[in-house]
PDB file of N, CA and C in Angstrom:
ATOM      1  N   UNK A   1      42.869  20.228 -17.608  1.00  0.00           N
ATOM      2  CA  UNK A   1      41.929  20.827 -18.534  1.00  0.00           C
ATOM      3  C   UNK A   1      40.522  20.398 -18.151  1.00  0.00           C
ATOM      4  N   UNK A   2      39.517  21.046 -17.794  1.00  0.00           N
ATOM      5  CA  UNK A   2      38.271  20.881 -17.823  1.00  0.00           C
ATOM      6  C   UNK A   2      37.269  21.606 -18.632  1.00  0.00           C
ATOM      7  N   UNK A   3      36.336  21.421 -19.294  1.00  0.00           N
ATOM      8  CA  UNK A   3      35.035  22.180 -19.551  1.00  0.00           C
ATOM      9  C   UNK A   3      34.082  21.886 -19.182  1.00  0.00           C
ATOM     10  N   UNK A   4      32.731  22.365 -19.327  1.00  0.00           N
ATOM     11  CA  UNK A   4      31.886  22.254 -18.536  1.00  0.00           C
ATOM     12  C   UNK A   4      30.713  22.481 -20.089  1.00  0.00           C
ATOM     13  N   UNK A   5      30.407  21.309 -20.334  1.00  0.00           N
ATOM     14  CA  UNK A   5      28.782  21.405 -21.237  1.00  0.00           C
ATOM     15  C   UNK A   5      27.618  21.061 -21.479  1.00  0.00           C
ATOM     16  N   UNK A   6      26.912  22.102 -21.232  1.00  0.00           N
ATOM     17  CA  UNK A   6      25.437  21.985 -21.124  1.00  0.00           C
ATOM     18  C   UNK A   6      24.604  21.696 -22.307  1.00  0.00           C
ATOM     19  N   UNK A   7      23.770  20.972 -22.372  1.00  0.00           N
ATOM     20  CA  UNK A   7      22.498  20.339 -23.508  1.00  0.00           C
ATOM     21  C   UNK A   7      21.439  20.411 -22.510  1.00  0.00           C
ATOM     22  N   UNK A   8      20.629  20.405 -24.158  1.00  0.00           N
ATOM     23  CA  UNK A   8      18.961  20.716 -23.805  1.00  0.00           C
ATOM     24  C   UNK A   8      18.684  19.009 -23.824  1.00  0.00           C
ATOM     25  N   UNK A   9      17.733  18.515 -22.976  1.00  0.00           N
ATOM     26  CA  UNK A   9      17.635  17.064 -23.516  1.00  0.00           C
ATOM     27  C   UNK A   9      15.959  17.089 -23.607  1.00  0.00           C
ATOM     28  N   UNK A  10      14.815  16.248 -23.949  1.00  0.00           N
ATOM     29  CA  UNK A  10      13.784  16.244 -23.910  1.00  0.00           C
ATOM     30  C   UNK A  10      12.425  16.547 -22.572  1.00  0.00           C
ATOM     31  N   UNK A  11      11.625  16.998 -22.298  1.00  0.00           N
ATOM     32  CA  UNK A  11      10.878  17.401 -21.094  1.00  0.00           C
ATOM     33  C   UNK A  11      11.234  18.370 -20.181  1.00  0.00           C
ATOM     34  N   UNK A  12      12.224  19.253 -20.815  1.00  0.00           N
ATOM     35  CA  UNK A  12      12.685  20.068 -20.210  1.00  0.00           C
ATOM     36  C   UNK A  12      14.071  19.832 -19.216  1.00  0.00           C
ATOM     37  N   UNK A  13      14.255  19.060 -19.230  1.00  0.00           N
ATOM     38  CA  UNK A  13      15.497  18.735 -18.342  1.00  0.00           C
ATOM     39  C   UNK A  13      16.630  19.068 -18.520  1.00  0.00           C
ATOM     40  N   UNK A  14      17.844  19.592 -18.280  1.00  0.00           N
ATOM     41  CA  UNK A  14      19.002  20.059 -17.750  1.00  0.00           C
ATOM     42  C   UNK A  14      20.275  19.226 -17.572  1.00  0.00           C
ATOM     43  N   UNK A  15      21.267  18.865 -18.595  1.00  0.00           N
ATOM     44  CA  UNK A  15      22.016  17.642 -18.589  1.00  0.00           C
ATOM     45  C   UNK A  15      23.250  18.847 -18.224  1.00  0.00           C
ATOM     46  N   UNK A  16      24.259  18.224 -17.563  1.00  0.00           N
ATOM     47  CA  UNK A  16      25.432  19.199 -17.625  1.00  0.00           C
ATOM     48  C   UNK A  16      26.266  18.037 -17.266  1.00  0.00           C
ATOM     49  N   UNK A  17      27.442  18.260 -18.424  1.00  0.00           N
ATOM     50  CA  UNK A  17      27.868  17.201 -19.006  1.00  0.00           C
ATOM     51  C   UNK A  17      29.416  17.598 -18.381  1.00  0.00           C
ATOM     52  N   UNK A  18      30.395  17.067 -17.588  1.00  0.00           N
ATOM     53  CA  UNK A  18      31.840  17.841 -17.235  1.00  0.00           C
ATOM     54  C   UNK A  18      32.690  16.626 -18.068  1.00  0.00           C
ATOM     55  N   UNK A  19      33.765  17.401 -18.665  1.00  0.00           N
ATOM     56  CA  UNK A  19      34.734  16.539 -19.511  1.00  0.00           C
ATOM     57  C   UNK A  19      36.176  17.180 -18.657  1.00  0.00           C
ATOM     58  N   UNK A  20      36.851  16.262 -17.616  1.00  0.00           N
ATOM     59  CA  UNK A  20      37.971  16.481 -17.307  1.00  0.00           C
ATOM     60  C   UNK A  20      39.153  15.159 -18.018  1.00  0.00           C
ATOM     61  N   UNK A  21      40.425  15.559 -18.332  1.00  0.00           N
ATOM     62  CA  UNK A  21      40.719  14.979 -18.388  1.00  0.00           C
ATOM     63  C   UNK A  21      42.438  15.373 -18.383  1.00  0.00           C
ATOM     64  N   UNK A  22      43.348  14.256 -18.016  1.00  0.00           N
ATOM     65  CA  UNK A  22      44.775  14.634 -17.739  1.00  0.00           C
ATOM     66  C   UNK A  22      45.495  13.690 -18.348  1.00  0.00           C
ATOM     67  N   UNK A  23      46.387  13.676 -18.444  1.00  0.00           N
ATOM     68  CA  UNK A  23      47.738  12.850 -19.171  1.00  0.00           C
ATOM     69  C   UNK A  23      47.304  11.404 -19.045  1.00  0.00           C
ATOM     70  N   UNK A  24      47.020  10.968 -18.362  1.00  0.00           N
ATOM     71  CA  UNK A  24      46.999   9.505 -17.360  1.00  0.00           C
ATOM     72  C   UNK A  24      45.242   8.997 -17.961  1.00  0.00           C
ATOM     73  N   UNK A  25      44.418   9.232 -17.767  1.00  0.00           N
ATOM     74  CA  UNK A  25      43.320   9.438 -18.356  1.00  0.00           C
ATOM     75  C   UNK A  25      42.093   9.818 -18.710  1.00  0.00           C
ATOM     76  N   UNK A  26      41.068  10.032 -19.028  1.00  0.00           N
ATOM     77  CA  UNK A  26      39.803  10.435 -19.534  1.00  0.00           C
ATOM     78  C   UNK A  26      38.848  10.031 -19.255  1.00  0.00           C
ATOM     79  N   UNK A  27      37.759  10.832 -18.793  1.00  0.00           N
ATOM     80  CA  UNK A  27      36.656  10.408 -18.030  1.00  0.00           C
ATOM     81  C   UNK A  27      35.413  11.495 -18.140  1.00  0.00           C
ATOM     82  N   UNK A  28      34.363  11.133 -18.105  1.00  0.00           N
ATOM     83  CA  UNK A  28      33.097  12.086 -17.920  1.00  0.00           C
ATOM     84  C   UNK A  28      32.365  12.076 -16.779  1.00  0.00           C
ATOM     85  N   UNK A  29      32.141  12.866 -16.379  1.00  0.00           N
ATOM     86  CA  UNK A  29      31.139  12.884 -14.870  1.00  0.00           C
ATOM     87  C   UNK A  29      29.761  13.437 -16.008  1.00  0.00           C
ATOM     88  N   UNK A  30      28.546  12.698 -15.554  1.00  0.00           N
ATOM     89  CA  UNK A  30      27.394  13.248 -16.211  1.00  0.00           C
ATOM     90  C   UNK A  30      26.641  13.734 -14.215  1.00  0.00           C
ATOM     91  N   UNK A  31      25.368  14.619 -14.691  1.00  0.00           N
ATOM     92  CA  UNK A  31      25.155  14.815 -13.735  1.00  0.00           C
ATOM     93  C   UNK A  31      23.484  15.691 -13.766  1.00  0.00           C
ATOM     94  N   UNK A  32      22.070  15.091 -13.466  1.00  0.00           N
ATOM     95  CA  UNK A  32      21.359  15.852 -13.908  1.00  0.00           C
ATOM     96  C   UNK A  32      21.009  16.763 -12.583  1.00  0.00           C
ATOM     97  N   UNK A  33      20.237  17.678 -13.202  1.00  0.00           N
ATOM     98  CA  UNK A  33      19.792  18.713 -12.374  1.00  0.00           C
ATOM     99  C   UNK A  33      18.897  18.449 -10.901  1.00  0.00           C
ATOM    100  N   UNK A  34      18.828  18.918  -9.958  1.00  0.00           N
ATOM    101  CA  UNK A  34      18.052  18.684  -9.022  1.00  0.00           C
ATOM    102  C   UNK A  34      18.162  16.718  -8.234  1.00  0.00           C
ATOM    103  N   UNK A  35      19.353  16.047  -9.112  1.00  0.00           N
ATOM    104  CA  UNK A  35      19.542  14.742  -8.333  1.00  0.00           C
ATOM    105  C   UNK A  35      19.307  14.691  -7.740  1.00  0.00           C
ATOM    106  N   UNK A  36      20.116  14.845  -6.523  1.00  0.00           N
ATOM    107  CA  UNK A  36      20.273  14.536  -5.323  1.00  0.00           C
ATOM    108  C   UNK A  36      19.126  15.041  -4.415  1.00  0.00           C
ATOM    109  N   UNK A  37      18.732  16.606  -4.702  1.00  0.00           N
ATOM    110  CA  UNK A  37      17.487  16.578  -3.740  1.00  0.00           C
ATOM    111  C   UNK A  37      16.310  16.213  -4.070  1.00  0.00           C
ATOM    112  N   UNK A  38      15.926  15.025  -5.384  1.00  0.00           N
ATOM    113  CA  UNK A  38      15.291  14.182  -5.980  1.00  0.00           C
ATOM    114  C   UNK A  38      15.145  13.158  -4.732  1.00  0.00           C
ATOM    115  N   UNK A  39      16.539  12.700  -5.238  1.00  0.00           N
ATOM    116  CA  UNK A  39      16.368  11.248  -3.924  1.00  0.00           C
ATOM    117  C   UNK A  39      16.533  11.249  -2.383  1.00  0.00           C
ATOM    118  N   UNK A  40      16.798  12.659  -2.053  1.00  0.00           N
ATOM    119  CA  UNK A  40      16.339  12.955  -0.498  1.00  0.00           C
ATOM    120  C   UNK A  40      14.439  12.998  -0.610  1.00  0.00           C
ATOM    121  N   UNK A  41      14.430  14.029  -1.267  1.00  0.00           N
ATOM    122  CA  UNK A  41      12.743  14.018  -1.567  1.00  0.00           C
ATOM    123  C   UNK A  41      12.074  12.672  -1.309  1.00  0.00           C
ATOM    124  N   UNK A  42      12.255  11.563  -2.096  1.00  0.00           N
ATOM    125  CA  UNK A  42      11.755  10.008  -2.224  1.00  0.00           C
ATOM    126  C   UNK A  42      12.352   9.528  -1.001  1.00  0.00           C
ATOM    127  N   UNK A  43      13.481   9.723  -0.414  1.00  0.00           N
ATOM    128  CA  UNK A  43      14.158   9.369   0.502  1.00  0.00           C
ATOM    129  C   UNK A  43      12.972   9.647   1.737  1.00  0.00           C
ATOM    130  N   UNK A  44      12.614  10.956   2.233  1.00  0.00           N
ATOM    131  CA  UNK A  44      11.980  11.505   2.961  1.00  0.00           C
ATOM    132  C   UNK A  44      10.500  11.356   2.598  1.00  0.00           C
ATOM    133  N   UNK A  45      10.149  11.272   1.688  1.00  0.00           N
ATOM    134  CA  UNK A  45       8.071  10.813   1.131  1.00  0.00           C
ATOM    135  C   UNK A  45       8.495   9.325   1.731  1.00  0.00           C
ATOM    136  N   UNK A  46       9.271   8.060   1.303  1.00  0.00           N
ATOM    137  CA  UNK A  46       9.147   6.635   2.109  1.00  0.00           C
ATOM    138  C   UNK A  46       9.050   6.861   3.273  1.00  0.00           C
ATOM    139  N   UNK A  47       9.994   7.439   3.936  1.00  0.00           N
ATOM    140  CA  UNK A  47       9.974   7.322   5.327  1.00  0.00           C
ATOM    141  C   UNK A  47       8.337   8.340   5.934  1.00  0.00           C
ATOM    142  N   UNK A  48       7.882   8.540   5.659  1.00  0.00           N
ATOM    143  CA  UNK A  48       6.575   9.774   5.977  1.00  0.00           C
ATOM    144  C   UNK A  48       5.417   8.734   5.770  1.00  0.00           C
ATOM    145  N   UNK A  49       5.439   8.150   3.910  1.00  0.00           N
ATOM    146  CA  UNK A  49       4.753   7.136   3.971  1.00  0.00           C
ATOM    147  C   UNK A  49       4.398   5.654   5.123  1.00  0.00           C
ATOM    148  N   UNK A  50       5.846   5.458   5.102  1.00  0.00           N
ATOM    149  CA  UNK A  50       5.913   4.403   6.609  1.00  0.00           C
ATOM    150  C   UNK A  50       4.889   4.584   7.623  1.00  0.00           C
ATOM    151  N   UNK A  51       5.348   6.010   8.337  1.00  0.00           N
ATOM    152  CA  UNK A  51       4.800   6.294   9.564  1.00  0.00           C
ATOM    153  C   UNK A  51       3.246   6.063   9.203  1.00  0.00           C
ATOM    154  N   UNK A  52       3.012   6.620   7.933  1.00  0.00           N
ATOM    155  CA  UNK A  52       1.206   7.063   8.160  1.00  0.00           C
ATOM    156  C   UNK A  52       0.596   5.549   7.744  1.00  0.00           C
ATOM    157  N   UNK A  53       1.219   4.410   7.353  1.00  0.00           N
ATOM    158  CA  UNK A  53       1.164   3.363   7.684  1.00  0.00           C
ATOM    159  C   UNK A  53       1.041   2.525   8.525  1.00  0.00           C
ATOM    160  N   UNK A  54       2.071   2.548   9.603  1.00  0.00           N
ATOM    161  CA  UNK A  54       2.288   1.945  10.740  1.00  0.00           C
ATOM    162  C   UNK A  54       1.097   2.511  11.689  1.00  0.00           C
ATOM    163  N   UNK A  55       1.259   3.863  11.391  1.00  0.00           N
ATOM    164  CA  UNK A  55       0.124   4.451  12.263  1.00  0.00           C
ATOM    165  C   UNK A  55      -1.595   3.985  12.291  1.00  0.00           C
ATOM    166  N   UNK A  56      -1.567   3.460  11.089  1.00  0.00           N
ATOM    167  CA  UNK A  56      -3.095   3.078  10.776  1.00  0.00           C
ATOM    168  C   UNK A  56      -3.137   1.822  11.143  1.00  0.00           C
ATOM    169  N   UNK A  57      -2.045   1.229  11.942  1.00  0.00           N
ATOM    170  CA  UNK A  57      -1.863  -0.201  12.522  1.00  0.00           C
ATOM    171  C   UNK A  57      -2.873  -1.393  12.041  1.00  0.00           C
ATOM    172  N   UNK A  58      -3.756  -1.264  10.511  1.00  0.00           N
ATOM    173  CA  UNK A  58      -4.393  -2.675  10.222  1.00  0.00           C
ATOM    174  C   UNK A  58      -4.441  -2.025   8.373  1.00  0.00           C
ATOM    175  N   UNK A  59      -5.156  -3.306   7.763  1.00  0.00           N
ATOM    176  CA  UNK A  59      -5.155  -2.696   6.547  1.00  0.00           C
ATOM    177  C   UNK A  59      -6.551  -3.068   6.138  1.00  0.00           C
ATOM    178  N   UNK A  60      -7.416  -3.200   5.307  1.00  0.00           N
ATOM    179  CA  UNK A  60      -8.536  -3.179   4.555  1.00  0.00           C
ATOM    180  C   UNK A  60      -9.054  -4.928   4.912  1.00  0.00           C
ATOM    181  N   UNK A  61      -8.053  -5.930   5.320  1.00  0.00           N
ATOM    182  CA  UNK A  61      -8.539  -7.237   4.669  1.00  0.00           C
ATOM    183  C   UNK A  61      -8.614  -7.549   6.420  1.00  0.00           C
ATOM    184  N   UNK A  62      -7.557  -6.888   7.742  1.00  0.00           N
ATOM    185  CA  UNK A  62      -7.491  -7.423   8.746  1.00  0.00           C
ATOM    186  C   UNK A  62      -8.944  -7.021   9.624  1.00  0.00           C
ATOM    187  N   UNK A  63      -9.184  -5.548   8.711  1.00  0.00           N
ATOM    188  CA  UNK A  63     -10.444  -4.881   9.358  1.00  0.00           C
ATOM    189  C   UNK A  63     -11.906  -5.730   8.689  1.00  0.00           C
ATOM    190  N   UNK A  64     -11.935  -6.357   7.660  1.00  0.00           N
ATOM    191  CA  UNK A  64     -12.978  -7.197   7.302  1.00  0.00           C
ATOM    192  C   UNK A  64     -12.742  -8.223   8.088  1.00  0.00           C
ATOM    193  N   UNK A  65     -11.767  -8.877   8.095  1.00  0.00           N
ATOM    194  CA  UNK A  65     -11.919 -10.391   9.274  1.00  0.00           C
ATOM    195  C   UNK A  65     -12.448 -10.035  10.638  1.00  0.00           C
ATOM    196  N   UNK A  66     -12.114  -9.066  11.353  1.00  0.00           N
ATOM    197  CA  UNK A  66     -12.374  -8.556  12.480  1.00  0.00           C
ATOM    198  C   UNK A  66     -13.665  -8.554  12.541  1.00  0.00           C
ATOM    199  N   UNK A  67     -14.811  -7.818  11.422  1.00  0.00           N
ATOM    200  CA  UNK A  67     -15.867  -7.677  11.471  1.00  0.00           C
ATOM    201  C   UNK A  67     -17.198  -8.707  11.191  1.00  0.00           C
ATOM    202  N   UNK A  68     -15.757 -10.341  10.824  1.00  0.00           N
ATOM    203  CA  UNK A  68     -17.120 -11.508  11.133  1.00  0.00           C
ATOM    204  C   UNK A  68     -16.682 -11.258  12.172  1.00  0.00           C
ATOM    205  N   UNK A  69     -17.995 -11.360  12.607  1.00  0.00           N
ATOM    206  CA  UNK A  69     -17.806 -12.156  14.857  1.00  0.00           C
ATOM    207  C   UNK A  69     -19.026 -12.972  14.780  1.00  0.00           C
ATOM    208  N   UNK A  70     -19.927 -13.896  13.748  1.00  0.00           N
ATOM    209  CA  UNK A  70     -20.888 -14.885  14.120  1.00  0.00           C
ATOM    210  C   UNK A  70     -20.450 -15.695  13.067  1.00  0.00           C
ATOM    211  N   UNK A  71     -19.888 -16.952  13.833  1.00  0.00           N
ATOM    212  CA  UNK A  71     -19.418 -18.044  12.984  1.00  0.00           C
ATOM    213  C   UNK A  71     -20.684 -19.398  13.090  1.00  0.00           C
ATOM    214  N   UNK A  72     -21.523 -19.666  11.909  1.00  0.00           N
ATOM    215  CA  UNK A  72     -22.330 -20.799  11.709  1.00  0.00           C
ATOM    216  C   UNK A  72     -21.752 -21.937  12.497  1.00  0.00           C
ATOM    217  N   UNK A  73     -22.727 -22.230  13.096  1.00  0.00           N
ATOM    218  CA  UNK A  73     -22.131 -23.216  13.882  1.00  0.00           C
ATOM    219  C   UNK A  73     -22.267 -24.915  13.056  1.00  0.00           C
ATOM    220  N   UNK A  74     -22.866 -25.290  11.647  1.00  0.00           N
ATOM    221  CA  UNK A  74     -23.305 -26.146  10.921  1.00  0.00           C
ATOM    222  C   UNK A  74     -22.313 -26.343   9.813  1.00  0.00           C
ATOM    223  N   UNK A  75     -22.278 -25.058   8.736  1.00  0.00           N
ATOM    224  CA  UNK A  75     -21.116 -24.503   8.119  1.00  0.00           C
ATOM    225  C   UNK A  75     -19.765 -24.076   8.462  1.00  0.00           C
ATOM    226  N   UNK A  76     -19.800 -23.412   9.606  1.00  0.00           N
ATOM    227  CA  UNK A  76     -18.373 -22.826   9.789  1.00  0.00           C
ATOM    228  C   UNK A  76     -18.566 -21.353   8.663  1.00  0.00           C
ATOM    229  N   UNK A  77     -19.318 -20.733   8.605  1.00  0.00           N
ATOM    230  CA  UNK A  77     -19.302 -19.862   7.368  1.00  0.00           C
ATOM    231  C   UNK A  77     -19.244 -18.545   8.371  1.00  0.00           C
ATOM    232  N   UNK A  78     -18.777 -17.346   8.106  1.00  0.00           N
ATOM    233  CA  UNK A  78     -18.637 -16.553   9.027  1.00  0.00           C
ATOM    234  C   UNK A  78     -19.469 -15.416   9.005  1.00  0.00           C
ATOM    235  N   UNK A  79     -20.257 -14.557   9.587  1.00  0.00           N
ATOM    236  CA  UNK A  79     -21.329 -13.064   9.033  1.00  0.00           C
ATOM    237  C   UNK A  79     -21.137 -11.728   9.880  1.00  0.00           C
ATOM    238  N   UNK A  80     -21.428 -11.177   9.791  1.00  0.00           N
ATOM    239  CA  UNK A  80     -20.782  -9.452  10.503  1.00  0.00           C
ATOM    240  C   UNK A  80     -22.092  -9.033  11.175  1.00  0.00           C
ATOM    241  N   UNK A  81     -23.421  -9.374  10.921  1.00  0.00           N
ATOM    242  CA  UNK A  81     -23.813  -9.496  12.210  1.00  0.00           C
ATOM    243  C   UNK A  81     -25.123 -10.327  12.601  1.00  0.00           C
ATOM    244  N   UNK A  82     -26.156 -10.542  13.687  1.00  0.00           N
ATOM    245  CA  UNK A  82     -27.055 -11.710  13.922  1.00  0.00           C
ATOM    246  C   UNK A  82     -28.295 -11.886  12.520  1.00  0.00           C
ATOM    247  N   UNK A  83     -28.633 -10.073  12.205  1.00  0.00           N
ATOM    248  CA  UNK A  83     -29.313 -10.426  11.304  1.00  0.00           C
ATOM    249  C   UNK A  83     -29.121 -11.158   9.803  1.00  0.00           C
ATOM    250  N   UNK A  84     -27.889 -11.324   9.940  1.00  0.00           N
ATOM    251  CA  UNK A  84     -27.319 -12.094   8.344  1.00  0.00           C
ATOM    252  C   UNK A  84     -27.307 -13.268   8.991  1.00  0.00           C
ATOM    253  N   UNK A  85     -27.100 -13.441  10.020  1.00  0.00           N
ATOM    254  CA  UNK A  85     -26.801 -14.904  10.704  1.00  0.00           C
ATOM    255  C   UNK A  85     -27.822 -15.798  10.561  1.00  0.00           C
ATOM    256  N   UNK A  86     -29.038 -14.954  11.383  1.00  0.00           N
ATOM    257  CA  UNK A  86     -30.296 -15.125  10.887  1.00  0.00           C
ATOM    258  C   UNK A  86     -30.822 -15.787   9.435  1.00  0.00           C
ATOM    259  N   UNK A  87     -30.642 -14.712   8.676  1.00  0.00           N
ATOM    260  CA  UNK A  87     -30.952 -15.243   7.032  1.00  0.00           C
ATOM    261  C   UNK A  87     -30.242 -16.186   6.819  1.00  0.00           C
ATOM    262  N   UNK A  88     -29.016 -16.398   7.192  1.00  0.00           N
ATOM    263  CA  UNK A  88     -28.500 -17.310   6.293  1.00  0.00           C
ATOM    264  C   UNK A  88     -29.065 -18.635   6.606  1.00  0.00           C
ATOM    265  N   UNK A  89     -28.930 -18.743   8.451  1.00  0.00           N
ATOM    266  CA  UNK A  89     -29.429 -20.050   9.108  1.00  0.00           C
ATOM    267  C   UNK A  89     -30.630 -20.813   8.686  1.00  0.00           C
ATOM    268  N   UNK A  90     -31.676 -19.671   8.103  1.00  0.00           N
ATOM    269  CA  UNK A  90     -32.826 -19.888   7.916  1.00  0.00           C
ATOM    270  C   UNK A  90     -33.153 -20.320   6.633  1.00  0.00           C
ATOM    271  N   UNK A  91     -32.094 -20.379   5.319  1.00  0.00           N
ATOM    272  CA  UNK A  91     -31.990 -20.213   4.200  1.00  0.00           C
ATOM    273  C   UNK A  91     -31.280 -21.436   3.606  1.00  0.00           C
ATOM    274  N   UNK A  92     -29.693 -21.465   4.319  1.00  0.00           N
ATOM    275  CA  UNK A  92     -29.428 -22.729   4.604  1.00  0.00           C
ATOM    276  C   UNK A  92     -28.993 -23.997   4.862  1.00  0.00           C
ATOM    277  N   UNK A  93     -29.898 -23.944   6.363  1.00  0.00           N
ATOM    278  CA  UNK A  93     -29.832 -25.144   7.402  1.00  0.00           C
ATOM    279  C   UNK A  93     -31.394 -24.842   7.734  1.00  0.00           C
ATOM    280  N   UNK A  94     -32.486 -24.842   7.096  1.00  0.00           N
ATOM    281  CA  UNK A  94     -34.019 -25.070   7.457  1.00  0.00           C
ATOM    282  C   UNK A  94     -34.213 -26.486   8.352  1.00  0.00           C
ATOM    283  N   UNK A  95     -33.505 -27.021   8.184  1.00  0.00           N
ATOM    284  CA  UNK A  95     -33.744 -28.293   9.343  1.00  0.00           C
ATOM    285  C   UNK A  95     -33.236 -28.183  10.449  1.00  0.00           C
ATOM    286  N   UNK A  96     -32.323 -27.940  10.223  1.00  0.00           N
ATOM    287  CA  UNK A  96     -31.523 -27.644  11.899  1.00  0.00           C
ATOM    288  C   UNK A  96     -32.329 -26.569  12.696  1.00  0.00           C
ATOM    289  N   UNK A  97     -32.161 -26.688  13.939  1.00  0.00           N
ATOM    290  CA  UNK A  97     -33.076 -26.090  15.015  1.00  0.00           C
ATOM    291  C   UNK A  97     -32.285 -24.794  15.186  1.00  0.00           C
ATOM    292  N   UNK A  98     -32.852 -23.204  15.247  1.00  0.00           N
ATOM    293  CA  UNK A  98     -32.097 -22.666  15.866  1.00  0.00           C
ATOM    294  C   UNK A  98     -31.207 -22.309  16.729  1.00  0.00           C
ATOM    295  N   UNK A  99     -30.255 -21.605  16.613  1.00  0.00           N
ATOM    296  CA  UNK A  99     -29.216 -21.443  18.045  1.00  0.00           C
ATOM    297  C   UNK A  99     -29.871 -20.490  18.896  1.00  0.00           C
ATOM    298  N   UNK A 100     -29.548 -20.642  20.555  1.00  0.00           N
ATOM    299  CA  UNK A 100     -30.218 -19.568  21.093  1.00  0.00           C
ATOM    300  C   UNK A 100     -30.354 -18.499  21.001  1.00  0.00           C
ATOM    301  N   UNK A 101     -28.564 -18.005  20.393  1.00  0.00           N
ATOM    302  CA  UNK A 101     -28.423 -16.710  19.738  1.00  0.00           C
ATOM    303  C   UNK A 101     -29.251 -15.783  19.450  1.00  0.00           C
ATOM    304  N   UNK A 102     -30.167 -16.928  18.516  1.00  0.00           N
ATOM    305  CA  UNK A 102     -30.492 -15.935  17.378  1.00  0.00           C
ATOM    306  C   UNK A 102     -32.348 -16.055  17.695  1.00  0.00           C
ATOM    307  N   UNK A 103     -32.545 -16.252  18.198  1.00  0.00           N
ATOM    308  CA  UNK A 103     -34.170 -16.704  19.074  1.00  0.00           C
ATOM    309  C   UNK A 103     -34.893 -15.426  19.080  1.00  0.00           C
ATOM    310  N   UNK A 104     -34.151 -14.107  19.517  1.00  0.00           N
ATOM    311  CA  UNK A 104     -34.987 -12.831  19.625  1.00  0.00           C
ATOM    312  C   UNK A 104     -34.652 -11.919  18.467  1.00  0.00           C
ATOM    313  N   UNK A 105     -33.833 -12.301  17.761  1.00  0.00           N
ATOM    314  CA  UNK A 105     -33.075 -11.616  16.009  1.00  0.00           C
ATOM    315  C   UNK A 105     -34.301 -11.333  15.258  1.00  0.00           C
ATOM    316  N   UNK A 106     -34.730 -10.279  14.646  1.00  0.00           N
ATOM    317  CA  UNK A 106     -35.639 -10.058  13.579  1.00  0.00           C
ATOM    318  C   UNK A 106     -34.794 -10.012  12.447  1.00  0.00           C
ATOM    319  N   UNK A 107     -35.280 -10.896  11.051  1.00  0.00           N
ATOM    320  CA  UNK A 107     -34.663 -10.917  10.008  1.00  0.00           C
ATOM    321  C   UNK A 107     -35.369 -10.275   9.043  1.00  0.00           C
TER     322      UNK A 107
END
């Protein structure tokens, strides 16, 4: 004996409800609409996501480290480029003598 029954459930969704059952015993299969090619869908957006990931081979924080390249040589403090190097050196370490570096730098 099987039937097969359908309900309305909230947001529009599509429940179809199967009631089989035989001598031995009783069971429900529930089952909503569009499952399975739900979780191929998500299945297939992760894997897509991945690639366009991997592909961009750095992220937001590896591309800021990259972009100190003048490390204070007094501090250890790091700047992205001579003219900050400049200000800062000058701002402060006023005692310390300039680096050659920075000798022709306009700040």
């Amino acid at each position: 004996m099987e039937a097969l029954y359908t309900m309305a459930v909230p947001l529009g969704r599509r429940l179809d409800i199967k009631l089989k059952s035989d001598f031995l015993s009783c069971f429900y299969i529930v089952s909503m609409a569009r499952g399975h090619q739900k979780i191929q869908s998500q299945q297939k957006n992760a894997k897509k996501q991945a690639e366009i990931k991997k592909s961009k081979g750095h992220d937001q924080k590896t591309a800021a480290k990259a972009a100190l390249v003048f490390t204070c040589g007094v501090c250890r403090s790091q700047m992205p480029d001579p003219k900050t190097f400049k200000q800062h050196f000058e701002s402060k370490h006023p005692k310390s003598p300039l680096p050659p570096e920075l000798e022709g730098v306009e700040a």
